[in-house]
Protein backbone atom coordinates (compact mmCIF):
# COMPACT_ATOMS: atom_id res chain seq x y z
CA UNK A 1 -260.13 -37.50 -45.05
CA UNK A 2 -257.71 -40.38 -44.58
CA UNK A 3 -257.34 -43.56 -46.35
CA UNK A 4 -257.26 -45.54 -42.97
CA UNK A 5 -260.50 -44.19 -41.86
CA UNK A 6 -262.42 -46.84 -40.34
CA UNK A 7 -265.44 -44.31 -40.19
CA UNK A 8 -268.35 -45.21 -42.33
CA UNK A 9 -267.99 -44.48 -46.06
CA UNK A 10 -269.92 -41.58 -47.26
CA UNK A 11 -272.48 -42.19 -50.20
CA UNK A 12 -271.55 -39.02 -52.95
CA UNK A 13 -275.04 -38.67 -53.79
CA UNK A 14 -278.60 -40.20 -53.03
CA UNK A 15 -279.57 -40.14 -56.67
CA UNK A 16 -280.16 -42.96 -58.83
CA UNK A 17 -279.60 -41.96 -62.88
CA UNK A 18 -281.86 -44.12 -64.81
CA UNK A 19 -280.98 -41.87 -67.96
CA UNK A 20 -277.51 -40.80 -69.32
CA UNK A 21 -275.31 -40.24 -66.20
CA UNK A 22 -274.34 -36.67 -66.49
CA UNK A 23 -270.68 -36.05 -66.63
CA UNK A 24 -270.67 -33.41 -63.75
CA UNK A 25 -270.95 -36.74 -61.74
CA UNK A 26 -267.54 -37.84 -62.98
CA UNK A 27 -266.15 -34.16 -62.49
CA UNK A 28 -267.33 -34.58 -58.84
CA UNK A 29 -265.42 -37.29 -58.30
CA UNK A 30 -262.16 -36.43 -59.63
CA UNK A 31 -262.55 -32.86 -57.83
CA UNK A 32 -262.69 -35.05 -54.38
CA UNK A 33 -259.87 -37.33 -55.37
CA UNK A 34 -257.67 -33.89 -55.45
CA UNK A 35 -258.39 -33.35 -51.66
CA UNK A 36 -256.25 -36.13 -50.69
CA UNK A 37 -255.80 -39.74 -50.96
CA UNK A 38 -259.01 -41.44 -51.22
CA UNK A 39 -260.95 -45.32 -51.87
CA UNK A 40 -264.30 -44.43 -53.66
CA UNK A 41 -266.29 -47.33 -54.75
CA UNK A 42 -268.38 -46.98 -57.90
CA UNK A 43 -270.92 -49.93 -58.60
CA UNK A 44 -273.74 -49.76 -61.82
CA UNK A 45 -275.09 -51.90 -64.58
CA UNK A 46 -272.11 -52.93 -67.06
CA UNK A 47 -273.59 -51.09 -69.53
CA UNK A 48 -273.24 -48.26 -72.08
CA UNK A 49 -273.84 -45.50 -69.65
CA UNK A 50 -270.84 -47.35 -67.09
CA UNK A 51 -268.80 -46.79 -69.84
CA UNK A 52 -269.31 -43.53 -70.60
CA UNK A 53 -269.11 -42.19 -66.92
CA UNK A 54 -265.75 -43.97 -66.98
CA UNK A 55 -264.02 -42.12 -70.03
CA UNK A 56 -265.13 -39.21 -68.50
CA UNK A 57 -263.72 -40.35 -65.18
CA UNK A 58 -260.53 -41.11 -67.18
CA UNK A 59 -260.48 -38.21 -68.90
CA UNK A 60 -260.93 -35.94 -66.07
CA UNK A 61 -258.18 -37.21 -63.96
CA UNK A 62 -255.52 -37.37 -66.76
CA UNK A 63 -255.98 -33.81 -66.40
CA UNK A 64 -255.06 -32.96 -63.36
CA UNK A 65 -253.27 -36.32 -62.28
CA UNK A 66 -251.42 -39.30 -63.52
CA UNK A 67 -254.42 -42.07 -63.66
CA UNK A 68 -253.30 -45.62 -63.71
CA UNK A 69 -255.85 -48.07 -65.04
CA UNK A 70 -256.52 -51.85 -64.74
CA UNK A 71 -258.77 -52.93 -67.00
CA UNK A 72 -259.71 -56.60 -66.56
CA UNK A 73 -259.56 -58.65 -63.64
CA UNK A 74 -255.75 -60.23 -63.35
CA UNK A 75 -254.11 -61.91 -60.15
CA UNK A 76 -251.70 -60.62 -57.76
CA UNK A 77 -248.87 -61.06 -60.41
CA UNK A 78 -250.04 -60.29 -63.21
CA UNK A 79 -251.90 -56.81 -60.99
CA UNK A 80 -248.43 -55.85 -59.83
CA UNK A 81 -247.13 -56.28 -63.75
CA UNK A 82 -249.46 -54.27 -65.35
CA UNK A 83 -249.09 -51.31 -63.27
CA UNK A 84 -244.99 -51.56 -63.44
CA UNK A 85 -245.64 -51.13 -66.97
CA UNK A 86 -247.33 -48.31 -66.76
CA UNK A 87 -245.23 -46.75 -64.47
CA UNK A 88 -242.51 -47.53 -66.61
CA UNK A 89 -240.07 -49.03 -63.75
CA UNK A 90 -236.57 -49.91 -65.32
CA UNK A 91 -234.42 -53.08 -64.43
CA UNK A 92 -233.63 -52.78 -61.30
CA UNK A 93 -229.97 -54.57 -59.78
CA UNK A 94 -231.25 -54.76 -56.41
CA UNK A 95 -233.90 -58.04 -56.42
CA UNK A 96 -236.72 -56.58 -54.97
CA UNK A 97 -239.77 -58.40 -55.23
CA UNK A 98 -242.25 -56.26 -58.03
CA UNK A 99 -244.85 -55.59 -55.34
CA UNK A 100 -241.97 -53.27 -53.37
CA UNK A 101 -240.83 -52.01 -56.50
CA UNK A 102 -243.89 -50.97 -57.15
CA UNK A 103 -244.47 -49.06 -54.04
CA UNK A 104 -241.11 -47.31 -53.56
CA UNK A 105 -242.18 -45.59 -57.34
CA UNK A 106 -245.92 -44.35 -55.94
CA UNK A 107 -244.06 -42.89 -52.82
CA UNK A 108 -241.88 -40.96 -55.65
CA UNK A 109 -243.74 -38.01 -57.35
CA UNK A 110 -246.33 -38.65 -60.06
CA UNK A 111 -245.33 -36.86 -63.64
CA UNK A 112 -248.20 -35.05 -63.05
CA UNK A 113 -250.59 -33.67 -59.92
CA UNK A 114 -251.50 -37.38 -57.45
CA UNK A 115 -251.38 -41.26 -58.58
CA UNK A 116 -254.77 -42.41 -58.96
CA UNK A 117 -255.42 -46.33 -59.60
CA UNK A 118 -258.55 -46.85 -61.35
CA UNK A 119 -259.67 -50.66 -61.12
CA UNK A 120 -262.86 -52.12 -63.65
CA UNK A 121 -264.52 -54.58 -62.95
CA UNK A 122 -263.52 -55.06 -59.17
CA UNK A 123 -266.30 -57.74 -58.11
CA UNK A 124 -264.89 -60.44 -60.52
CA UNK A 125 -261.36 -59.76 -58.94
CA UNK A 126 -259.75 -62.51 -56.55
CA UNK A 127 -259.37 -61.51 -52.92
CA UNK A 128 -255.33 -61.82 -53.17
CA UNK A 129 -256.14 -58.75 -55.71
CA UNK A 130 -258.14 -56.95 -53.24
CA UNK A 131 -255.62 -57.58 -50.71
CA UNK A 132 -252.79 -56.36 -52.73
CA UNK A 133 -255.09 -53.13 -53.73
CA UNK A 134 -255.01 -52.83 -50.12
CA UNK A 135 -251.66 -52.97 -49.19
CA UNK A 136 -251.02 -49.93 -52.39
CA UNK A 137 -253.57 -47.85 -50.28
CA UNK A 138 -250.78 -47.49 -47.73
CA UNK A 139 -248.88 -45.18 -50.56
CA UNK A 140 -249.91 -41.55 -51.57
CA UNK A 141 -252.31 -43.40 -53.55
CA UNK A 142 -256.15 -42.63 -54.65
CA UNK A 143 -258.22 -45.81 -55.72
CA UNK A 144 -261.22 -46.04 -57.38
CA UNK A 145 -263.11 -49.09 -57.27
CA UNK A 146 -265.85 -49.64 -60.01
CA UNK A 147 -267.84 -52.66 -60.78
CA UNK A 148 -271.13 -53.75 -60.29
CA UNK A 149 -273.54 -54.13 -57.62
CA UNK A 150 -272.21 -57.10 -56.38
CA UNK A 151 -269.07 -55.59 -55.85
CA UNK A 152 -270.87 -54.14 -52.41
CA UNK A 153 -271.91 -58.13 -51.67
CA UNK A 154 -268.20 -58.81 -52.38
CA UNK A 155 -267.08 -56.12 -50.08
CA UNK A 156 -269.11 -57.36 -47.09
CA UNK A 157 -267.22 -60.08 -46.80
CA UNK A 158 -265.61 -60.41 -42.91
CA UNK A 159 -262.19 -61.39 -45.14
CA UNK A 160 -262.38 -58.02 -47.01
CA UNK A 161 -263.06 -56.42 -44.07
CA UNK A 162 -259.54 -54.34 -43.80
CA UNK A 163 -259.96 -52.99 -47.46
CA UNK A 164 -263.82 -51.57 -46.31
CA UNK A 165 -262.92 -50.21 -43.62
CA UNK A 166 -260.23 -47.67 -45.73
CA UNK A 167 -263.36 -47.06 -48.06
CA UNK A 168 -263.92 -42.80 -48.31
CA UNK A 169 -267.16 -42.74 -50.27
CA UNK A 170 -269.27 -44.83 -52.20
CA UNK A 171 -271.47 -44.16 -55.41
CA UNK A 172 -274.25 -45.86 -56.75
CA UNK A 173 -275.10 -45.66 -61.04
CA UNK A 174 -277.97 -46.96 -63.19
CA UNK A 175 -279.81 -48.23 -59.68
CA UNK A 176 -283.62 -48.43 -59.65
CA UNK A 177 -286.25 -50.05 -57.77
CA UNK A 178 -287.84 -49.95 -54.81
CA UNK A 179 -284.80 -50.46 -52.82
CA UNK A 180 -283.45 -46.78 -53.88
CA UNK A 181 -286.69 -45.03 -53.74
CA UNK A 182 -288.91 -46.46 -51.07
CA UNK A 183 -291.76 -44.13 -52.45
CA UNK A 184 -292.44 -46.83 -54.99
CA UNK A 185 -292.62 -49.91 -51.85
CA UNK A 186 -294.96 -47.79 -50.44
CA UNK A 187 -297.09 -47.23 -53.29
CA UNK A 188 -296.79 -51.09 -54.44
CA UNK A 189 -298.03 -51.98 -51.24
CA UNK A 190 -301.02 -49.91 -51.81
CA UNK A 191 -301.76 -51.28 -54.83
CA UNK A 192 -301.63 -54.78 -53.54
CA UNK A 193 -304.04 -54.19 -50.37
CA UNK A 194 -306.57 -52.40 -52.89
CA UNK A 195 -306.36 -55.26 -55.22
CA UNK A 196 -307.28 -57.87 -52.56
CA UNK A 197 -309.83 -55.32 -51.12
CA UNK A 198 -311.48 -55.67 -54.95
CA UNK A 199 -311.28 -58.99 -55.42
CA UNK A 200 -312.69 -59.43 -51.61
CA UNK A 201 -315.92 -57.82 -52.71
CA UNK A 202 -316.33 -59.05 -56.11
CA UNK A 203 -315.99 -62.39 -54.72
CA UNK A 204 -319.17 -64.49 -53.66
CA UNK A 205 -319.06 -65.87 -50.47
CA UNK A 206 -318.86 -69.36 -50.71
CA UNK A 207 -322.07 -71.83 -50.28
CA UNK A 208 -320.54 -74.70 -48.32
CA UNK A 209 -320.22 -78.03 -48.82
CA UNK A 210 -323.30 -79.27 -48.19
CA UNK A 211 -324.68 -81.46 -51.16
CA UNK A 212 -327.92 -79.97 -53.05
CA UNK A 213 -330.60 -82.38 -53.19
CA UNK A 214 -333.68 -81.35 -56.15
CA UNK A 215 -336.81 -82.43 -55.62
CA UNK A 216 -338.27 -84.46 -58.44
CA UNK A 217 -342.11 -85.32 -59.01
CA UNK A 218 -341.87 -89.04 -57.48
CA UNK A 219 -340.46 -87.57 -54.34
CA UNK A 220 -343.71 -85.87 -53.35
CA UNK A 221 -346.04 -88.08 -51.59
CA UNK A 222 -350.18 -87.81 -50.93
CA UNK A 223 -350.90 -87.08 -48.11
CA UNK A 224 -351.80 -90.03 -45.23
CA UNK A 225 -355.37 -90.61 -44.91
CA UNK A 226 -356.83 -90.39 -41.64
CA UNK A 227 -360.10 -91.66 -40.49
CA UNK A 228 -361.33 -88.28 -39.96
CA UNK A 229 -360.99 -87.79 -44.20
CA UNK A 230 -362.51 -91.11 -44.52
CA UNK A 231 -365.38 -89.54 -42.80
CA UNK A 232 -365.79 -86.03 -44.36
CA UNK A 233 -364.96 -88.16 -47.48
CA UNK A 234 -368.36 -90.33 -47.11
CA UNK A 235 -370.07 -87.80 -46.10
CA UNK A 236 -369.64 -85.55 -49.09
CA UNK A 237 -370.65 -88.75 -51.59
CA UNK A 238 -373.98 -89.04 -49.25
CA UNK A 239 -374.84 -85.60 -49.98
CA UNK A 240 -373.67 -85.65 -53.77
CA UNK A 241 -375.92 -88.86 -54.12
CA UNK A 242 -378.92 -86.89 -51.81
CA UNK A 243 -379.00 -84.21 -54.83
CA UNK A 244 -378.77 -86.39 -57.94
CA UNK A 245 -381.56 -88.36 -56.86
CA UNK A 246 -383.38 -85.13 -56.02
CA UNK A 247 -383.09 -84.12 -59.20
CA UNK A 248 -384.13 -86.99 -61.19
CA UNK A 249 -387.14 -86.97 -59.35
């Protein structure tokens, strides 16, 4: 695949590794480097298991190429310094600026198998850096990109746009979540609707907001007297009065 493809990059593998990240990963990715000149991004957690997928990385392509590695961030100057150090570039009596210089020697060929640039820590570079990775990618050059997940953020930018388009393949380390396995959205979604389901039918439904009033003893009233009462009322005294005399006599 060329360098200049503007086709989509591929992803090497849909696999997150939450564990140790196995080093037939890094064998992987220096067997496609030796197909031809590639830009594979590599983005993970800046962590332990990121730096033991890169001496592997490293080791595997010394082996069958001649790896160039930036460590650090650096700018433009300092970029194009560090790798005419290590390719060893002598004084040169024509004044060519060091970024040509640079580039006539990775159009020579490498001491051993392809030149492969290998770049740490790529999302804390400046975009003059990016831009001058781009312009090596024009060489018989492989790149490999590594940093971490916000080196994808960095990469959508509409500025960095000619440097993504010339990305191969991309590969994703140490990523979990629901964003890499959408098994676990689905099943924290279910967990939420049966928790408000629960907590729907636990709940009391509410009593309004009408005030409570309690009756007290003063509250309750006799009832009215009517003259009806008043009559059934003297009427029962005439007949209580009817029998106690009755019975006196």
């Amino acid at each position: 695949m060329s360098a200049t493809t503007v086709d989509p990059a591929q992803p090497l593998s849909t696999h997150a590794y939450q564990r140790d990240i196995p080093p037939s990963v890094a064998d992987g990715v220096v067997a496609l480097l030796g197909e031809g000149r590639q830009i594979i991004v590599v983005t993970g957690k800046t962590d332990g298991r990121m730096s033991g997928f890169l001496a592997d990385l490293c080791h595997g392509i010394s082996r069958r190429g001649t790896l160039l590695r930036i460590k650090a961030p650096l700018p433009p100057e300092a970029f194009h310094a560090a790798l005419a150090a290590q390719l060893k570039l002598p004084a040169s009596a024509v004044r060519l600026p060091l970024p040509a210089r640079v580039g006539r020697r990775l159009s020579e060929p490498a001491p051993r198998g392809r030149f492969v640039l290998l770049c740490e820590g790529a999302d804390r570079y400046e975009d003059a850096t990016l831009e001058a990775i781009r312009q090596l990618s024009n060489y018989p050059l492989s790149i490999v990109l590594t940093g971490s997940h916000r080196l994808l953020r960095r990469l959508a930018d509409r500025r960095l746009a000619p440097l993504r388009q010339r990305i191969t393949h991309r590969l994703a380390l140490n990523r979990s979540g629901p964003r890499v396995n959408p098994f676990w959205l689905t099943l924290l979604m279910l967990l939420g609707g049966g928790g408000a389901l629960i907590y729907s039918l636990w709940t009391p439904p509410p009593t309004g907001d009408a005030p409570v009033h309690p009756i007290s003893a003063p509250q309750v009233s006799k009832p009215a007297r009517t003259p009806q009462s008043d009559i059934e009322h003297g009427h029962g005294l005439k007949l209580r009065l009817e029998r106690e005399l009755s019975t006196g006599t």
